[in-house]
N, C-alpha and C. Protein backbone atom coordinates (compact mmCIF):
# COMPACT_ATOMS: atom_id res chain seq x y z
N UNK A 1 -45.35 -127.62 115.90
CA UNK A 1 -45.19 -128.04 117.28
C UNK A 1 -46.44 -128.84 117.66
N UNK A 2 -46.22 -130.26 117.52
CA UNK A 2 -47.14 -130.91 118.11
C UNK A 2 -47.38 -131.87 119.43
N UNK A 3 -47.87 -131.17 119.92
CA UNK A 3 -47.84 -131.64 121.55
C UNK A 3 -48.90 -132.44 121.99
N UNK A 4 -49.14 -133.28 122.51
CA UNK A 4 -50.28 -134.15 122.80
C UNK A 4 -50.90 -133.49 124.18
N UNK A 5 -51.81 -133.03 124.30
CA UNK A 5 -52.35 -131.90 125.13
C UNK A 5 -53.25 -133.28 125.99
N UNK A 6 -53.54 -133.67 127.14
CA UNK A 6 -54.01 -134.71 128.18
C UNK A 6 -55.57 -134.31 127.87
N UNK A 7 -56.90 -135.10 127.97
CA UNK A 7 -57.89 -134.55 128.21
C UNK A 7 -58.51 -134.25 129.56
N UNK A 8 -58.37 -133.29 130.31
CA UNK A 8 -58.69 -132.58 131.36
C UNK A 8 -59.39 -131.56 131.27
N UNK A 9 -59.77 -130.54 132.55
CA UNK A 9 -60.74 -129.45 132.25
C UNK A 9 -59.85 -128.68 132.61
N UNK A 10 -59.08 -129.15 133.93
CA UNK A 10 -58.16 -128.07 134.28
C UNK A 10 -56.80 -129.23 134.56
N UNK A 11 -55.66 -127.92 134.28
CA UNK A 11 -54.27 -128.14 135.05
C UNK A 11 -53.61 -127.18 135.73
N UNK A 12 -52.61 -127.77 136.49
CA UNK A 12 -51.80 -127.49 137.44
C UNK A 12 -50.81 -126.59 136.98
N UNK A 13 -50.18 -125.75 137.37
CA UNK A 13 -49.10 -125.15 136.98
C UNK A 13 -47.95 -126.22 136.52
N UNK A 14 -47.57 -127.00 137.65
CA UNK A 14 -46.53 -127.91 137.40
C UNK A 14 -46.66 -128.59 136.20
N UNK A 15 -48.00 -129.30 136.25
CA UNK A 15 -48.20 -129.53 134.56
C UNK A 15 -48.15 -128.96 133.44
N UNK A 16 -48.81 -128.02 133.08
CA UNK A 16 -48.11 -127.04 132.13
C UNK A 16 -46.89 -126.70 131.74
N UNK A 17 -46.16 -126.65 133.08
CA UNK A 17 -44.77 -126.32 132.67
C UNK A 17 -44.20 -127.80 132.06
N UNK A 18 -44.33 -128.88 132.27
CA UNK A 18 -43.93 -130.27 131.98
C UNK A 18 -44.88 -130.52 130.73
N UNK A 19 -45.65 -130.36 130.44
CA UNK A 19 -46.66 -130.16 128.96
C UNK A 19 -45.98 -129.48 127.73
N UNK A 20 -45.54 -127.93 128.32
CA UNK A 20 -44.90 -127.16 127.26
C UNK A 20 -43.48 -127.36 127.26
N UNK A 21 -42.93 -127.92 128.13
CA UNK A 21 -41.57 -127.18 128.37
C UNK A 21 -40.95 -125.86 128.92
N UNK A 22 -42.12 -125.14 129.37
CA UNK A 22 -41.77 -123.74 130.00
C UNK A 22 -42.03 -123.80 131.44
N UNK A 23 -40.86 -122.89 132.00
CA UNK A 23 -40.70 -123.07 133.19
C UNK A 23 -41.90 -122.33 134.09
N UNK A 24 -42.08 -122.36 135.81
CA UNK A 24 -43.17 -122.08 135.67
C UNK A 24 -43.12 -120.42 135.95
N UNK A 25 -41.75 -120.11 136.60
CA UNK A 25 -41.28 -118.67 136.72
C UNK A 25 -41.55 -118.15 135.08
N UNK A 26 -41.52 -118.55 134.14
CA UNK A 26 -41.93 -117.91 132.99
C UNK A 26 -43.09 -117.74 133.00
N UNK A 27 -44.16 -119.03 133.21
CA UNK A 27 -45.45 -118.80 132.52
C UNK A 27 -46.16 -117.65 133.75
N UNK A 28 -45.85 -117.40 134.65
CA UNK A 28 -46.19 -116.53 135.59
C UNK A 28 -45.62 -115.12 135.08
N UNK A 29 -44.56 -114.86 135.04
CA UNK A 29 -44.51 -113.70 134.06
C UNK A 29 -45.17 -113.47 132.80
N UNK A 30 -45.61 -114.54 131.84
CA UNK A 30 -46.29 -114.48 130.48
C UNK A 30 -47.77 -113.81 130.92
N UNK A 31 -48.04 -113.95 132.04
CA UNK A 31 -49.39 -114.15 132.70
C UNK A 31 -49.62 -112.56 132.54
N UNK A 32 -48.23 -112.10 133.22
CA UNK A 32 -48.80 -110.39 133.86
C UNK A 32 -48.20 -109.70 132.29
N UNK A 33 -47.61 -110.43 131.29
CA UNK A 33 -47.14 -109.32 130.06
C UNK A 33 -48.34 -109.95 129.06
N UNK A 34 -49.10 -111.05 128.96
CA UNK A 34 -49.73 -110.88 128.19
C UNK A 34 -51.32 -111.01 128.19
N UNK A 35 -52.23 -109.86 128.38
CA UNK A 35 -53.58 -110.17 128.89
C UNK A 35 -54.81 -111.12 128.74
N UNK A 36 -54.40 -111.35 127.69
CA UNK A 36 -55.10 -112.49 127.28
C UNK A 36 -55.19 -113.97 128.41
N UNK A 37 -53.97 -114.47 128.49
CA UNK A 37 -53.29 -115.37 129.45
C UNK A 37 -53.42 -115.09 130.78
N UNK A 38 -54.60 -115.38 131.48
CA UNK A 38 -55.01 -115.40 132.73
C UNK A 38 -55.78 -116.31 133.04
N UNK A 39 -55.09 -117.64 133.63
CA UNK A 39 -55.75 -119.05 134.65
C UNK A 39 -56.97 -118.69 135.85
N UNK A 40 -57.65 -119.23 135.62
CA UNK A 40 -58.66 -118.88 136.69
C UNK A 40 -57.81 -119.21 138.41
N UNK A 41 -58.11 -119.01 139.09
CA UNK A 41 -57.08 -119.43 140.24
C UNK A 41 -58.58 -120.17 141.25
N UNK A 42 -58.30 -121.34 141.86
CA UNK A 42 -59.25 -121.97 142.68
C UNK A 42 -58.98 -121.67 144.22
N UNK A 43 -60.08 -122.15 145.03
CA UNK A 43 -59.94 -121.54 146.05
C UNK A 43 -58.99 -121.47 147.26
N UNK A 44 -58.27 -122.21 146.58
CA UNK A 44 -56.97 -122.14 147.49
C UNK A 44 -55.50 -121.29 146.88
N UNK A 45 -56.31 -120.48 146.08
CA UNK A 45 -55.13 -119.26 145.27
C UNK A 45 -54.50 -120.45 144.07
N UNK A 46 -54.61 -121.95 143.43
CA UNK A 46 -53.69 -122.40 143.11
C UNK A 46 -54.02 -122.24 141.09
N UNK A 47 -53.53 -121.37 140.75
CA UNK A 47 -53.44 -121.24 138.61
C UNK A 47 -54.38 -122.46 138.46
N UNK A 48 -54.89 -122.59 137.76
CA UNK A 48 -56.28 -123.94 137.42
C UNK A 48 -56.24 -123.15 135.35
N UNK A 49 -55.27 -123.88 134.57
CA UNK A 49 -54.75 -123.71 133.25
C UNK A 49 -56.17 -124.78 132.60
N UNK A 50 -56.87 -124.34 131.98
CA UNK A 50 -57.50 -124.82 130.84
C UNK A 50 -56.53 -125.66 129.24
N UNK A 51 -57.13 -126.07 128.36
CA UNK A 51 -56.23 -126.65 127.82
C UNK A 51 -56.10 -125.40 126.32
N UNK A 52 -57.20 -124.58 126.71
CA UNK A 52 -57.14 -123.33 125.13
C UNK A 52 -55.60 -122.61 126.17
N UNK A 53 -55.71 -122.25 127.35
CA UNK A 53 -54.29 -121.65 127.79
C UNK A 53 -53.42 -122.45 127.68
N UNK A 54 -52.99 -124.13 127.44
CA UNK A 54 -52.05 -124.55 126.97
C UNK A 54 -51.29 -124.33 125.70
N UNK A 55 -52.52 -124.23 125.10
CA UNK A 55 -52.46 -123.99 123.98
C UNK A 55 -51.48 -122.71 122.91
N UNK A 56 -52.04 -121.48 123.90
CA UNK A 56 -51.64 -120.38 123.76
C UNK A 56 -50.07 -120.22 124.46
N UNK A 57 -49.94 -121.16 125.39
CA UNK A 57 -48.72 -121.00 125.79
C UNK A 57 -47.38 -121.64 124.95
N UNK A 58 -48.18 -122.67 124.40
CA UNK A 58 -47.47 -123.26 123.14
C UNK A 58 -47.36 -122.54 122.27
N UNK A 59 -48.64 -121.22 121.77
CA UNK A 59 -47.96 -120.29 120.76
C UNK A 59 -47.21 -119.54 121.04
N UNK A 60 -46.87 -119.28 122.62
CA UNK A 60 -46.29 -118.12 122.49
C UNK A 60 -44.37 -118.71 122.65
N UNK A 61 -45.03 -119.87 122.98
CA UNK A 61 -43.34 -120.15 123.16
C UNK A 61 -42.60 -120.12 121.42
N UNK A 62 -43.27 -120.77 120.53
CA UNK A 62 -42.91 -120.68 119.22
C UNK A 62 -42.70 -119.78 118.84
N UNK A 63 -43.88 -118.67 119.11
CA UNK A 63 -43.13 -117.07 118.87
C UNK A 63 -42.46 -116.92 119.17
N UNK A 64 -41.44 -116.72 120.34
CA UNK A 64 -40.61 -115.99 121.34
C UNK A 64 -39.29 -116.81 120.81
N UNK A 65 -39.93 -118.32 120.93
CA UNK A 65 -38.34 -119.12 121.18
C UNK A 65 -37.83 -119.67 119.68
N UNK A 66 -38.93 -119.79 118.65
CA UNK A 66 -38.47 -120.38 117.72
C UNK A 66 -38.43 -119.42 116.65
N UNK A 67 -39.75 -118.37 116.70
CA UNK A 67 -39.21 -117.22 115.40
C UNK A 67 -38.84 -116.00 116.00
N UNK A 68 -38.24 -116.05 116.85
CA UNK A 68 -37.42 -114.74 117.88
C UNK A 68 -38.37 -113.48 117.65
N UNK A 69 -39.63 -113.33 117.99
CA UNK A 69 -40.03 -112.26 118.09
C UNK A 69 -40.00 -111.58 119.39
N UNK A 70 -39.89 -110.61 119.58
CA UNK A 70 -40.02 -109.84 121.39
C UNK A 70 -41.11 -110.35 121.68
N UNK A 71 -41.91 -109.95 123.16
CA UNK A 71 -42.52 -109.84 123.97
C UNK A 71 -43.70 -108.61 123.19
N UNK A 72 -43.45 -107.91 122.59
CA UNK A 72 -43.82 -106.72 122.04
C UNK A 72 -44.69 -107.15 120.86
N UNK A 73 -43.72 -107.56 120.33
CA UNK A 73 -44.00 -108.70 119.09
C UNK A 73 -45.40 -109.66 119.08
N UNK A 74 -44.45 -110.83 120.00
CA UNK A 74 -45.80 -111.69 120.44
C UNK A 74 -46.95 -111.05 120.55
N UNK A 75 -46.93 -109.69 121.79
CA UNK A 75 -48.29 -109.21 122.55
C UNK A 75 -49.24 -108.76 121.05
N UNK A 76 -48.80 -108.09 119.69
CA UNK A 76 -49.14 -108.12 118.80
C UNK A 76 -49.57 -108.76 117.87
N UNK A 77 -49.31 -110.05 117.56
CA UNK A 77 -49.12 -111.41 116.63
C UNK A 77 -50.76 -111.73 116.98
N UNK A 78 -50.36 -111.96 118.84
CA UNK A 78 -51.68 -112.70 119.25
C UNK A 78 -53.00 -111.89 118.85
N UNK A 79 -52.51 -110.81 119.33
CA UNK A 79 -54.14 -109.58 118.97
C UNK A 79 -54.01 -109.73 117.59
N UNK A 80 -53.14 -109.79 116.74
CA UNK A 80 -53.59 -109.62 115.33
C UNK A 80 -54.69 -111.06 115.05
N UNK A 81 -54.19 -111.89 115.82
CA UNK A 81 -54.75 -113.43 114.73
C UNK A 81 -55.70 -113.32 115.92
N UNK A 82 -56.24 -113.01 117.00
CA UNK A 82 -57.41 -112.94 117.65
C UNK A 82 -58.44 -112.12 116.39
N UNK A 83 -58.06 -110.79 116.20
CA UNK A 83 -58.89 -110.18 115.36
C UNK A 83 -59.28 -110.60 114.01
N UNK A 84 -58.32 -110.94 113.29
CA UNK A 84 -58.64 -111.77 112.48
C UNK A 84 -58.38 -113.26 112.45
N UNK A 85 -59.18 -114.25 112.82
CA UNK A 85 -59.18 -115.36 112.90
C UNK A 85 -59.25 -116.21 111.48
N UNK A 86 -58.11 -117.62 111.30
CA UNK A 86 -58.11 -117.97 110.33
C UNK A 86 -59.13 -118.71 109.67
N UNK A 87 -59.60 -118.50 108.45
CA UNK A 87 -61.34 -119.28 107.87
C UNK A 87 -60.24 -120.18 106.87
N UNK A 88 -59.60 -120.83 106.86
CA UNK A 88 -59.30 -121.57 105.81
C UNK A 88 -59.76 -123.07 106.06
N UNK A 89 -60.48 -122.87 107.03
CA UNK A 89 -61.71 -124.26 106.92
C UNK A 89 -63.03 -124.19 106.64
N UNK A 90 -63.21 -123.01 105.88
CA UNK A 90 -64.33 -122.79 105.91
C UNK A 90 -64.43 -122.63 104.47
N UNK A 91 -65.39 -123.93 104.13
CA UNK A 91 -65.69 -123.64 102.42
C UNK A 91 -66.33 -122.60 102.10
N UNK A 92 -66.28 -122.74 100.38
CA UNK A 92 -67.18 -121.07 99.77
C UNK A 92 -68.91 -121.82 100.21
N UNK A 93 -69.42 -122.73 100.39
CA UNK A 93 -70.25 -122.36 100.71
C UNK A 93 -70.89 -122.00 102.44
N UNK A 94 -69.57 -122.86 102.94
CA UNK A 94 -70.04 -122.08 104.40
C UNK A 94 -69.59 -120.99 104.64
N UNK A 95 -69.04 -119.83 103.58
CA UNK A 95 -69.07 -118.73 103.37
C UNK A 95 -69.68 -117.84 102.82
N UNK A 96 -70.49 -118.29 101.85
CA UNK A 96 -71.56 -117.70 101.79
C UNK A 96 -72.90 -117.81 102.25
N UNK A 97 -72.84 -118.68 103.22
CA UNK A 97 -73.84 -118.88 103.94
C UNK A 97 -73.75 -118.16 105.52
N UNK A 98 -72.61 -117.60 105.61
CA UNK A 98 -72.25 -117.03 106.58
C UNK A 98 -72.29 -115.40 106.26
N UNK A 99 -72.43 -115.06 105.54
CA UNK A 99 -72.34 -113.73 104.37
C UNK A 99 -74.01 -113.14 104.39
N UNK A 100 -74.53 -114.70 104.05
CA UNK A 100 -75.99 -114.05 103.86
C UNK A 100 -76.57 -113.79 105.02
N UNK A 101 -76.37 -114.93 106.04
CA UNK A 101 -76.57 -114.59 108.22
C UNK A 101 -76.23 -113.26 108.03
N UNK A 102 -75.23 -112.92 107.91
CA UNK A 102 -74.91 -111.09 108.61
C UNK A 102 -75.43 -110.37 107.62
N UNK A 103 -75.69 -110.29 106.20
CA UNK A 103 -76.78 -109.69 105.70
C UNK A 103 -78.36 -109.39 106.31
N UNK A 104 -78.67 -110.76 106.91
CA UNK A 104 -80.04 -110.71 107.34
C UNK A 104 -80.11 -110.55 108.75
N UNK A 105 -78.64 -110.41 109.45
CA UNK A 105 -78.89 -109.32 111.00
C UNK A 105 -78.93 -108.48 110.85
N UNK A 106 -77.97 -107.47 109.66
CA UNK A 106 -78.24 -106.39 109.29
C UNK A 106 -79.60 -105.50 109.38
N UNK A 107 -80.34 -106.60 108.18
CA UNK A 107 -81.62 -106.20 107.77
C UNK A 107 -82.40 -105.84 109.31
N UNK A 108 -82.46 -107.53 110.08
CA UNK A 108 -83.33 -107.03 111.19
C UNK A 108 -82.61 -105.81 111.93
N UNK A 109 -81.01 -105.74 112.96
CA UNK A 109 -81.13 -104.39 113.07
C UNK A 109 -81.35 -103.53 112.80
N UNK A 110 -81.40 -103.22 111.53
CA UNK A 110 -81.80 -101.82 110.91
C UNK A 110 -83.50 -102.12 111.13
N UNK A 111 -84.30 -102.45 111.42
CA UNK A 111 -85.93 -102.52 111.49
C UNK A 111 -86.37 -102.72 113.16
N UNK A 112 -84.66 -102.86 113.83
CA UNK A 112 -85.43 -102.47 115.02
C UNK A 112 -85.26 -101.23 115.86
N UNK A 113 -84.64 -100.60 114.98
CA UNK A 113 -83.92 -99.11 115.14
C UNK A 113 -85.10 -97.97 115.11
């Protein structure tokens, strides 16, 4: 699903829904079932959507609408790939260079203990 996402800081509800294709009575319910998905609201109460929450709204529609998972489902999928986030851009050596960093926080936490 490739969507050409506008460069902005913030959007509108109406936009979003015309961005993703989801209506906006949905993404307002997605809001209160999935915690993650919460728009900052500006001072006139109005959703102010970043483009990482477009984003996510685009995953969740693929979940839901294209590989039929529940609501249950989704709320799971997302926490799983939050927790583990994908490194398949990340070469072996910016992996082991990332290996040896948390080796050597290690070291210092343990010496300031």
């Amino acid at each position: 699903m490739n969507v050409e996402i506008p460069d902005k800081l913030f959007f509108k509800i109406g936009e979003v829904a015309s961005i993703t294709g989801v209506k906006p009575h949905v993404l307002r319910y997605w809001e209160s079932e999935f915690g993650s998905f919460t728009p900052a609201k500006s001072r006139t109460k109005q959703r102010q959507y970043q483009k990482k929450d477009i984003e996510l709204v685009l995953t969740l529609k693929d979940l839901l609408y294209s590989q039929g998972f529940t609501i249950a489902g989704a709320r799971k999928a997302i926490r799983s790939s939050k927790k583990h986030p994908k490194t398949e851009n990340t070469s072996p050596n910016d992996r082991e260079l990332l290996l040896g960093l948390r080796d050597e926080l290690r070291a210092l936490r343990s010496s300031l203990k």
